[in-house]
Structures are given as C-alpha cells and as structure tokens.
PDB file of N, CA and C in Angstrom:
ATOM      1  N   UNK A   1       0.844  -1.166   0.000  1.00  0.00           N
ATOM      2  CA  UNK A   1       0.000   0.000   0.000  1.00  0.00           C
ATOM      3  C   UNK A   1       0.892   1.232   0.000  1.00  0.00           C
ATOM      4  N   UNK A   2       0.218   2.604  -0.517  1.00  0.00           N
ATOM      5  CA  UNK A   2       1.259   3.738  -0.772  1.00  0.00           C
ATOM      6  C   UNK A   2       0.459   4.785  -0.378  1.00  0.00           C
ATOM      7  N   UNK A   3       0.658   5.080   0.929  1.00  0.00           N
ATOM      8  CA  UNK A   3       0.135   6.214   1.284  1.00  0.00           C
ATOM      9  C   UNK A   3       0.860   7.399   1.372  1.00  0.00           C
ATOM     10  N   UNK A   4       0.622   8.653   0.756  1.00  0.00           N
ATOM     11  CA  UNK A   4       0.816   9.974   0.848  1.00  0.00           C
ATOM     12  C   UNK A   4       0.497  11.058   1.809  1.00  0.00           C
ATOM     13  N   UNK A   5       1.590  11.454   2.456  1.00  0.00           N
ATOM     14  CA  UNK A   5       1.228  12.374   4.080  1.00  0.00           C
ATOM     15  C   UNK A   5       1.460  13.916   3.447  1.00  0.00           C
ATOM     16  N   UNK A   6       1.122  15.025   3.899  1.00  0.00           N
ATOM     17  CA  UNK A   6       1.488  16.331   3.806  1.00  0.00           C
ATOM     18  C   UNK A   6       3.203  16.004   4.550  1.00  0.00           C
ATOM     19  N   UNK A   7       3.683  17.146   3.604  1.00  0.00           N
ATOM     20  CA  UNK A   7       5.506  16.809   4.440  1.00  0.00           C
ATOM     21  C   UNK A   7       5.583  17.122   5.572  1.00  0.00           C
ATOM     22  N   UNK A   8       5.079  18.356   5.813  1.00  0.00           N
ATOM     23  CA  UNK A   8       4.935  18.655   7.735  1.00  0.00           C
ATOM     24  C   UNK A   8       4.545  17.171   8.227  1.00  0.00           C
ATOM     25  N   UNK A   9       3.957  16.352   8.288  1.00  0.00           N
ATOM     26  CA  UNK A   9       3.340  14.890   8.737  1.00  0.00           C
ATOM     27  C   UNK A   9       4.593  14.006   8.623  1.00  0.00           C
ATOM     28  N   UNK A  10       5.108  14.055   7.467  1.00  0.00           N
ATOM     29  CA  UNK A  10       6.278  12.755   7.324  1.00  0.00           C
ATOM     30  C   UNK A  10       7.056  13.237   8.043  1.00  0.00           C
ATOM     31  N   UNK A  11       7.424  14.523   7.870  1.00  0.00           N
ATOM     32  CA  UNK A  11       8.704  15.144   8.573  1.00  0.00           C
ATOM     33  C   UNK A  11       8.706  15.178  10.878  1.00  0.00           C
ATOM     34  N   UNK A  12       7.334  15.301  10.557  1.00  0.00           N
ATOM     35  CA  UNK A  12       6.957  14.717  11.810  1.00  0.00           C
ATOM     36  C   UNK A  12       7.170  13.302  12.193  1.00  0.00           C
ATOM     37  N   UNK A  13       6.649  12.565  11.553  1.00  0.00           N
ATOM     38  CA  UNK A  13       6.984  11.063  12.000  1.00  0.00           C
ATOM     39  C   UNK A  13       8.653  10.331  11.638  1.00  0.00           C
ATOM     40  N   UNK A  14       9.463  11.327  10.582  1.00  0.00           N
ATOM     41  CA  UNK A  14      11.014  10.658  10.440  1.00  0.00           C
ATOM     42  C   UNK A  14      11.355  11.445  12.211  1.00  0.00           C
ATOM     43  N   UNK A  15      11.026  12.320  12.561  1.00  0.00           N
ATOM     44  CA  UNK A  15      11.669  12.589  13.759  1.00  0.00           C
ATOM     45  C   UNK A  15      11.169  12.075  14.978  1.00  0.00           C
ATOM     46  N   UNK A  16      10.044  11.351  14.692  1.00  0.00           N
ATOM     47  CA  UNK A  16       9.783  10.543  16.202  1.00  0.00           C
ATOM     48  C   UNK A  16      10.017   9.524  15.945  1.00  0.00           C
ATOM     49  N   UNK A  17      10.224   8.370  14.547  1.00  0.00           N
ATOM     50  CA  UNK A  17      11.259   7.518  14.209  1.00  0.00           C
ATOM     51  C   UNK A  17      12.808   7.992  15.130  1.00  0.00           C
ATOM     52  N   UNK A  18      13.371   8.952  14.486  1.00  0.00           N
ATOM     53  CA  UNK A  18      14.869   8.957  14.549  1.00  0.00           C
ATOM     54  C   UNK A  18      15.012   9.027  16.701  1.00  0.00           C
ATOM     55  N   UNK A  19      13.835   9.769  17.399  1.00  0.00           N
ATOM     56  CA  UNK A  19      14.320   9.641  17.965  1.00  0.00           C
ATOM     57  C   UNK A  19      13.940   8.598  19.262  1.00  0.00           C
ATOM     58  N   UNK A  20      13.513   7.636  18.528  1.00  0.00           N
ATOM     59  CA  UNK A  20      13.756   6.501  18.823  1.00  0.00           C
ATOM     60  C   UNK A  20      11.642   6.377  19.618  1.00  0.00           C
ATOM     61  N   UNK A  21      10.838   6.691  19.235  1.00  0.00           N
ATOM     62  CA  UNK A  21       9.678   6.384  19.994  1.00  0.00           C
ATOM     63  C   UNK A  21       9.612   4.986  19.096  1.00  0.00           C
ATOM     64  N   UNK A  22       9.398   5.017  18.102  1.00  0.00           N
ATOM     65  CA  UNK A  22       9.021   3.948  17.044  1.00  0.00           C
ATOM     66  C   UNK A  22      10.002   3.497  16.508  1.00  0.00           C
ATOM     67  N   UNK A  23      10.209   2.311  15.595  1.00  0.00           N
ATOM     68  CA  UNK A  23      11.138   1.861  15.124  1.00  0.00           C
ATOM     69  C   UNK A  23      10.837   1.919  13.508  1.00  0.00           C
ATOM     70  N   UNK A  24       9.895   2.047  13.204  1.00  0.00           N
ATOM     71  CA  UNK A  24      10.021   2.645  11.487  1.00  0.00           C
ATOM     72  C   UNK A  24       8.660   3.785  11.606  1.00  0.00           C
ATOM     73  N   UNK A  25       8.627   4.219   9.953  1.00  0.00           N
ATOM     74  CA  UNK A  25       7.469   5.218  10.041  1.00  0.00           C
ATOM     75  C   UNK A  25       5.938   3.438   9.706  1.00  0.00           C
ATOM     76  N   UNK A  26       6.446   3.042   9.418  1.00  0.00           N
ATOM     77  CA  UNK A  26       5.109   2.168   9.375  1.00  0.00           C
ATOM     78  C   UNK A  26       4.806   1.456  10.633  1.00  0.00           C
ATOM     79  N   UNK A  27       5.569   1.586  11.795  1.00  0.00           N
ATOM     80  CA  UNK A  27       4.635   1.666  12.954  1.00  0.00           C
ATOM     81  C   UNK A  27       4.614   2.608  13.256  1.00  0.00           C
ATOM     82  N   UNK A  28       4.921   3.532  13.108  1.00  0.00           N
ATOM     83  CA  UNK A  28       3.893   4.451  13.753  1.00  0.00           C
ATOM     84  C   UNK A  28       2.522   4.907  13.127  1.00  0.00           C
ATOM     85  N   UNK A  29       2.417   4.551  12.010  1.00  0.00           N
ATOM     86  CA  UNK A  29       1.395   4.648  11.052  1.00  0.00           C
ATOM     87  C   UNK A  29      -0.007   3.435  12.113  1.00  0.00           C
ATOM     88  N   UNK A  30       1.398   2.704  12.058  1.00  0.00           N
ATOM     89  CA  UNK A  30       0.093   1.308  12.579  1.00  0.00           C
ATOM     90  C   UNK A  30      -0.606   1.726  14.243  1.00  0.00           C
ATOM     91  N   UNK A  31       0.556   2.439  14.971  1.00  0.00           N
ATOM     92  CA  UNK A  31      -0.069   2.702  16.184  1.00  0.00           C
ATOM     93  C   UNK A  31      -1.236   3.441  15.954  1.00  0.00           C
ATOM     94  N   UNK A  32      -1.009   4.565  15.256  1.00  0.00           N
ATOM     95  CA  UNK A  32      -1.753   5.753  14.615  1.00  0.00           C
ATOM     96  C   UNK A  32      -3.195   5.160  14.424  1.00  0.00           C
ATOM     97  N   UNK A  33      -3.272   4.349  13.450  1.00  0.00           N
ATOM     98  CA  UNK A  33      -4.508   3.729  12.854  1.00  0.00           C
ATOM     99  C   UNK A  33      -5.154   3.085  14.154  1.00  0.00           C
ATOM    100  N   UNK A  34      -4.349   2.246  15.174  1.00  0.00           N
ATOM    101  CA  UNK A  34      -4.466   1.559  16.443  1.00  0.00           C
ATOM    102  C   UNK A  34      -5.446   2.483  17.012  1.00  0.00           C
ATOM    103  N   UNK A  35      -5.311   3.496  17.369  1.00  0.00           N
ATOM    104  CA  UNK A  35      -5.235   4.366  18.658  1.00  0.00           C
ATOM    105  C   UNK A  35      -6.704   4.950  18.195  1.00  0.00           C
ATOM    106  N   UNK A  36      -6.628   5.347  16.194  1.00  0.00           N
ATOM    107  CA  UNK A  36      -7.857   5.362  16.242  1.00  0.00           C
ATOM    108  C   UNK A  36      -9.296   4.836  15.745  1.00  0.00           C
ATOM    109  N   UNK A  37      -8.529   4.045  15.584  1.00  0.00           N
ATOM    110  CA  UNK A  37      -9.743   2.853  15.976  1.00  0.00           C
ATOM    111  C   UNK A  37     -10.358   2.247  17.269  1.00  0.00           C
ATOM    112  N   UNK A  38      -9.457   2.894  18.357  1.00  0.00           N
ATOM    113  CA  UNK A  38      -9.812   3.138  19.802  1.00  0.00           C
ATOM    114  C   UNK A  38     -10.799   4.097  20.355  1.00  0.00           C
ATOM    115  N   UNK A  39     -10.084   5.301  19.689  1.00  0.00           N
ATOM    116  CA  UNK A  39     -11.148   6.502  20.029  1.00  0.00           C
ATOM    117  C   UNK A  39     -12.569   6.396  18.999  1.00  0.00           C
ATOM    118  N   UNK A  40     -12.809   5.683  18.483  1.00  0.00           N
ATOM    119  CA  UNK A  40     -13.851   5.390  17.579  1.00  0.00           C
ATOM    120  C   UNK A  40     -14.832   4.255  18.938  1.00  0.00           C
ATOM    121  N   UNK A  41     -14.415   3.648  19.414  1.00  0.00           N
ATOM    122  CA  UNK A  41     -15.498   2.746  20.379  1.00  0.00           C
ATOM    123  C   UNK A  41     -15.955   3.430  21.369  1.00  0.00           C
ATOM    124  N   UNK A  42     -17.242   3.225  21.581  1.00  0.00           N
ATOM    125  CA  UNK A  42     -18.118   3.775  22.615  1.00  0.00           C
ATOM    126  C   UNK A  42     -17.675   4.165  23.992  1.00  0.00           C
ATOM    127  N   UNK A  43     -17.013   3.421  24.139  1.00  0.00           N
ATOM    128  CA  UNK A  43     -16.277   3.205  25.591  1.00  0.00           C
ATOM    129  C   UNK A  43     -17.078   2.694  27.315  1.00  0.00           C
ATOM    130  N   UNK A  44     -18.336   2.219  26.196  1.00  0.00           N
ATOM    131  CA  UNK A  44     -19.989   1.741  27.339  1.00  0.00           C
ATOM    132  C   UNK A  44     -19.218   0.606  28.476  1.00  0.00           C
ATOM    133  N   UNK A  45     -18.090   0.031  27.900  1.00  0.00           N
ATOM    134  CA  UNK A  45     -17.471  -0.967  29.053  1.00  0.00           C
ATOM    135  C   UNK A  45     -16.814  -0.593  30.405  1.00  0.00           C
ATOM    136  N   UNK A  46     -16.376   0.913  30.044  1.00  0.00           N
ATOM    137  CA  UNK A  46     -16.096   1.535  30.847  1.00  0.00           C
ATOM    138  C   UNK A  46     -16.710   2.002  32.074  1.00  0.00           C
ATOM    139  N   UNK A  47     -17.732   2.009  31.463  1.00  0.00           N
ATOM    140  CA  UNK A  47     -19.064   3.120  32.457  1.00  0.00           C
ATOM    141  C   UNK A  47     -19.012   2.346  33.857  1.00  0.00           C
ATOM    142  N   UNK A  48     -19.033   1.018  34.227  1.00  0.00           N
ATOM    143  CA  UNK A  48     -18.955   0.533  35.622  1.00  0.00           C
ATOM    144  C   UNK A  48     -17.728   0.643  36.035  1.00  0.00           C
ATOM    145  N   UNK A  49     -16.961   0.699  35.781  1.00  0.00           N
ATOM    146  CA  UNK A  49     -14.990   1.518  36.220  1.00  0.00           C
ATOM    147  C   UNK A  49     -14.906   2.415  36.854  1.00  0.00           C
ATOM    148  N   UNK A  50     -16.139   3.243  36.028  1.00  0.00           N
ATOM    149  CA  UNK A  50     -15.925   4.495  36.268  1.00  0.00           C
ATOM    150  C   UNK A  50     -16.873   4.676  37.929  1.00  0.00           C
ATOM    151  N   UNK A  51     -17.866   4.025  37.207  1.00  0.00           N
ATOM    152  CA  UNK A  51     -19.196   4.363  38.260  1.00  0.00           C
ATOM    153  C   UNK A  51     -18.347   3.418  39.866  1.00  0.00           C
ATOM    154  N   UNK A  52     -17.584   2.621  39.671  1.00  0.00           N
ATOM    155  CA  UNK A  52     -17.088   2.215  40.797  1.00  0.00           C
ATOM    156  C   UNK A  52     -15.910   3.191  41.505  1.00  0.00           C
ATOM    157  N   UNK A  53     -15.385   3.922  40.994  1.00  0.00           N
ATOM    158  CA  UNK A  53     -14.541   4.673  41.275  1.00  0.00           C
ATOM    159  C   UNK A  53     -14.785   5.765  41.678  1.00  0.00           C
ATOM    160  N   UNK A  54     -15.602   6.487  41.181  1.00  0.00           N
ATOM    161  CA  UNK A  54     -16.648   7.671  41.716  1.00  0.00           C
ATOM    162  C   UNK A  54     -17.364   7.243  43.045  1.00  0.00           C
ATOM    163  N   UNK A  55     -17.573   5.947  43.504  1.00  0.00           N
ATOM    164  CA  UNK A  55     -18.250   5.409  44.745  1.00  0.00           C
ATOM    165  C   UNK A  55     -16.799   5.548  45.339  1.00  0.00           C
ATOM    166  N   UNK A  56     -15.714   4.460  45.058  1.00  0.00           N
ATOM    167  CA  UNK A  56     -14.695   4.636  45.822  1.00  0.00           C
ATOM    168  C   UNK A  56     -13.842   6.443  46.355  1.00  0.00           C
ATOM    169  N   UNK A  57     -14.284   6.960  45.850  1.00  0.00           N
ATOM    170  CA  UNK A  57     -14.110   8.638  46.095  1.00  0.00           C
ATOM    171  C   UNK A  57     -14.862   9.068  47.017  1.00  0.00           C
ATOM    172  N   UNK A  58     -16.029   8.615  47.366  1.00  0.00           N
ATOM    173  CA  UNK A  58     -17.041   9.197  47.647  1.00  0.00           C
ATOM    174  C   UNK A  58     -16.879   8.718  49.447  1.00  0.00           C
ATOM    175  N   UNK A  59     -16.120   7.290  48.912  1.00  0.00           N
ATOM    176  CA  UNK A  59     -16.452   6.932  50.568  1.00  0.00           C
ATOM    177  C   UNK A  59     -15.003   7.307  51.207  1.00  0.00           C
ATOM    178  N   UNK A  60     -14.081   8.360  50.278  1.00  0.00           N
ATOM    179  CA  UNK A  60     -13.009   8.360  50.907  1.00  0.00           C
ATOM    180  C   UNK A  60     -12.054   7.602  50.935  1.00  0.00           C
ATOM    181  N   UNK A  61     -12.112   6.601  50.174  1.00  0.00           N
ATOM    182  CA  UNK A  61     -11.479   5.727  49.585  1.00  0.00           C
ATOM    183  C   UNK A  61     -10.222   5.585  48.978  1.00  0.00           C
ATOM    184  N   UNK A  62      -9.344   6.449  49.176  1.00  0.00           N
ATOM    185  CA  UNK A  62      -8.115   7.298  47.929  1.00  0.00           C
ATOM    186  C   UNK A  62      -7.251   7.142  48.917  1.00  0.00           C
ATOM    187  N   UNK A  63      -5.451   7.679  47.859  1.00  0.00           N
ATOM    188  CA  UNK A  63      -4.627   7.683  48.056  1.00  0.00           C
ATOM    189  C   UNK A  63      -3.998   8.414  47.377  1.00  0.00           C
ATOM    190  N   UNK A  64      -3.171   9.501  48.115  1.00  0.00           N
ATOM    191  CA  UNK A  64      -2.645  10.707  47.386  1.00  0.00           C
ATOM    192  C   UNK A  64      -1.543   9.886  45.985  1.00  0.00           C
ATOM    193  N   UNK A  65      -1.192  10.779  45.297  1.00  0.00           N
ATOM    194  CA  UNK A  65      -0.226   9.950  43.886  1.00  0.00           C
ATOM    195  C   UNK A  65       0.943   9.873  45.180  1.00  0.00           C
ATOM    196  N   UNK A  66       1.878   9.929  45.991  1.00  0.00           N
ATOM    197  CA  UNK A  66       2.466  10.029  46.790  1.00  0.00           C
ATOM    198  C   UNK A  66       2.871   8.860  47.140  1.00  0.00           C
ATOM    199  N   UNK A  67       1.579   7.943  47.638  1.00  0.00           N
ATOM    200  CA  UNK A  67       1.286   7.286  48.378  1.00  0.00           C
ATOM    201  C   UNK A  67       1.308   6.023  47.640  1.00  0.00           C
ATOM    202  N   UNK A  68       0.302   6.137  46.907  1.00  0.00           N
ATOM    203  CA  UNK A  68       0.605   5.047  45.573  1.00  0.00           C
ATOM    204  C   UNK A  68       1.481   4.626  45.313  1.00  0.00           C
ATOM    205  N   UNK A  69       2.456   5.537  44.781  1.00  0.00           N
ATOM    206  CA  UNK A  69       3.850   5.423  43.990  1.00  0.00           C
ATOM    207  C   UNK A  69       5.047   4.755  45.394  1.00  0.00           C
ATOM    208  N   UNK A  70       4.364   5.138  46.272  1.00  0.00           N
ATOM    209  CA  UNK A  70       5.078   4.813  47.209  1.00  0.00           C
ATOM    210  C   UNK A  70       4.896   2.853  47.476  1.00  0.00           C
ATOM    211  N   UNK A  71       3.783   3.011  47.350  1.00  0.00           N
ATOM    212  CA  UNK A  71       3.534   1.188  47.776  1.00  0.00           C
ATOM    213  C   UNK A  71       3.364   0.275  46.421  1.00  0.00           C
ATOM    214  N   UNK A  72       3.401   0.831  45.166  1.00  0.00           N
ATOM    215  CA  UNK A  72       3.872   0.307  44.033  1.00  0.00           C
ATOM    216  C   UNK A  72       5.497   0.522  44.093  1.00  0.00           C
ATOM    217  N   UNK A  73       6.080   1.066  44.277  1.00  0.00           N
ATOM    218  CA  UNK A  73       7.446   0.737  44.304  1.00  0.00           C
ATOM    219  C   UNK A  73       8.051  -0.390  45.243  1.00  0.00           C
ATOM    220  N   UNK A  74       7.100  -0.347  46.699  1.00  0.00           N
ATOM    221  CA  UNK A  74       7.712  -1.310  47.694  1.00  0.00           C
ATOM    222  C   UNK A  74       7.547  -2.738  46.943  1.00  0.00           C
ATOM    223  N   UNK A  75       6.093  -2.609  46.442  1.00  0.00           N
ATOM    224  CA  UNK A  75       5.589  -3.973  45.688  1.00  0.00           C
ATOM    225  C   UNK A  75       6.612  -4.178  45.074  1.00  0.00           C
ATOM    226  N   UNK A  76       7.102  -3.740  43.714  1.00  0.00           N
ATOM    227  CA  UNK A  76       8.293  -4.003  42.772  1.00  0.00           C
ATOM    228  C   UNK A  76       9.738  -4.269  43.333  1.00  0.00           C
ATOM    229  N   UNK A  77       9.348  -3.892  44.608  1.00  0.00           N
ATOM    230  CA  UNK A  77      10.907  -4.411  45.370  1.00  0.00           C
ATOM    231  C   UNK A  77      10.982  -5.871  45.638  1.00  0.00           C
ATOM    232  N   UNK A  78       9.478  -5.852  46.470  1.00  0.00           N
ATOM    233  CA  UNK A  78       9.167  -7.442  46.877  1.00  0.00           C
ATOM    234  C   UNK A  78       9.659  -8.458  46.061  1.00  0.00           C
ATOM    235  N   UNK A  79       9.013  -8.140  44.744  1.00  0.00           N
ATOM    236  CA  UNK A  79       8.708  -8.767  43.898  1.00  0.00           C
ATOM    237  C   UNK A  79      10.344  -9.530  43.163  1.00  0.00           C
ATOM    238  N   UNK A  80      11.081  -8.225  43.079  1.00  0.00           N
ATOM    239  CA  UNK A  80      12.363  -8.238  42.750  1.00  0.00           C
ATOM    240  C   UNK A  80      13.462  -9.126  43.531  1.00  0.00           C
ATOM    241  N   UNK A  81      13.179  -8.829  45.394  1.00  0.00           N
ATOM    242  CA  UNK A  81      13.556  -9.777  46.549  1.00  0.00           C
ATOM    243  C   UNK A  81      13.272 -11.319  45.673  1.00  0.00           C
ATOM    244  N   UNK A  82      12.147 -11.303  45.720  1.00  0.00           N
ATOM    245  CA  UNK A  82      11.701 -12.711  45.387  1.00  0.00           C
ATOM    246  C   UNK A  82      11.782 -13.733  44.179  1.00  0.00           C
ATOM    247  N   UNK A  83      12.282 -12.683  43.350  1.00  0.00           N
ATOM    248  CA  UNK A  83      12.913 -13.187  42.135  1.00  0.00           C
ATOM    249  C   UNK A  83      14.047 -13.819  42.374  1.00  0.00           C
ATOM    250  N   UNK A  84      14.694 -12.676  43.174  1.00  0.00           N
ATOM    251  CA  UNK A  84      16.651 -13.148  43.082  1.00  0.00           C
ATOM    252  C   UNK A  84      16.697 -14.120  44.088  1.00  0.00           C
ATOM    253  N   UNK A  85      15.330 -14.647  45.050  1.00  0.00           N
ATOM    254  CA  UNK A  85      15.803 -15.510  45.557  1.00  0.00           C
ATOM    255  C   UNK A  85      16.389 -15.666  46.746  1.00  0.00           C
TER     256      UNK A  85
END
C-alpha cells in the first residue's frame, strides 16, 4: 500500500522515528490507525470503572499519587527480593 502524508506529517513522523519512539514510520502509522480505531469505540465498558470509582471517592477511599507510587514501588521491590531468591 502507498500512502501519501502532507511533508509537515512525514517530517513529523522521520523525527519521532529517529528519535527513537518507534522503530520505522510504518509503525507508527500502525499505532496511529491503532489508537484510532480506539477513540472510535463507545467506551460503554467503561461506564462501571468508572461508576465504581466515583463510589470509591465518595467513601473516601483514595490515596494521594504520593502514596501510591510509594507502595507500588515497595511492591516491585518485593517482587524483585523474590525473584533473586
């Protein structure tokens, strides 16, 4: 297939090629097409995610980004401990 970009566009994608996001311009073409064919779905699967999370807020339920990052890192330590054994 032979698709034709405006040069501002190619010239855009040889430089997020070169600097290293993608590894040719035809993936990034492919993410491209990926991503929207993503934003094209309803996103109706979502709606209980959401609606659970908005409850979990509600009851106070949270954790500053702080805090998080804090006990996802301990996790990845564990995890790492337990690898090496």
């Amino acid at each position: 297939m032979i698709v034709s970009l405006p040069k501002e566009q190619l010239e855009s994608l040889e430089a997020q090629v070169a600097a290293g996001h993608f590894a040719s311009i035809d993936e990034a073409l492919a993410i491209a097409v990926a991503d929207l064919a993503l934003s094209e779905d309803d996103l109706a699967w979502a709606k209980p995610y959401v609606e659970e999370a908005r409850a979990s807020i509600a009851r106070g339920d949270v954790l500053s980004g702080e805090e998080f990052f804090r006990r996802l890192h301990a996790k990845i330590d564990d995890l790492r401990s337990t690898l090496r054994g």
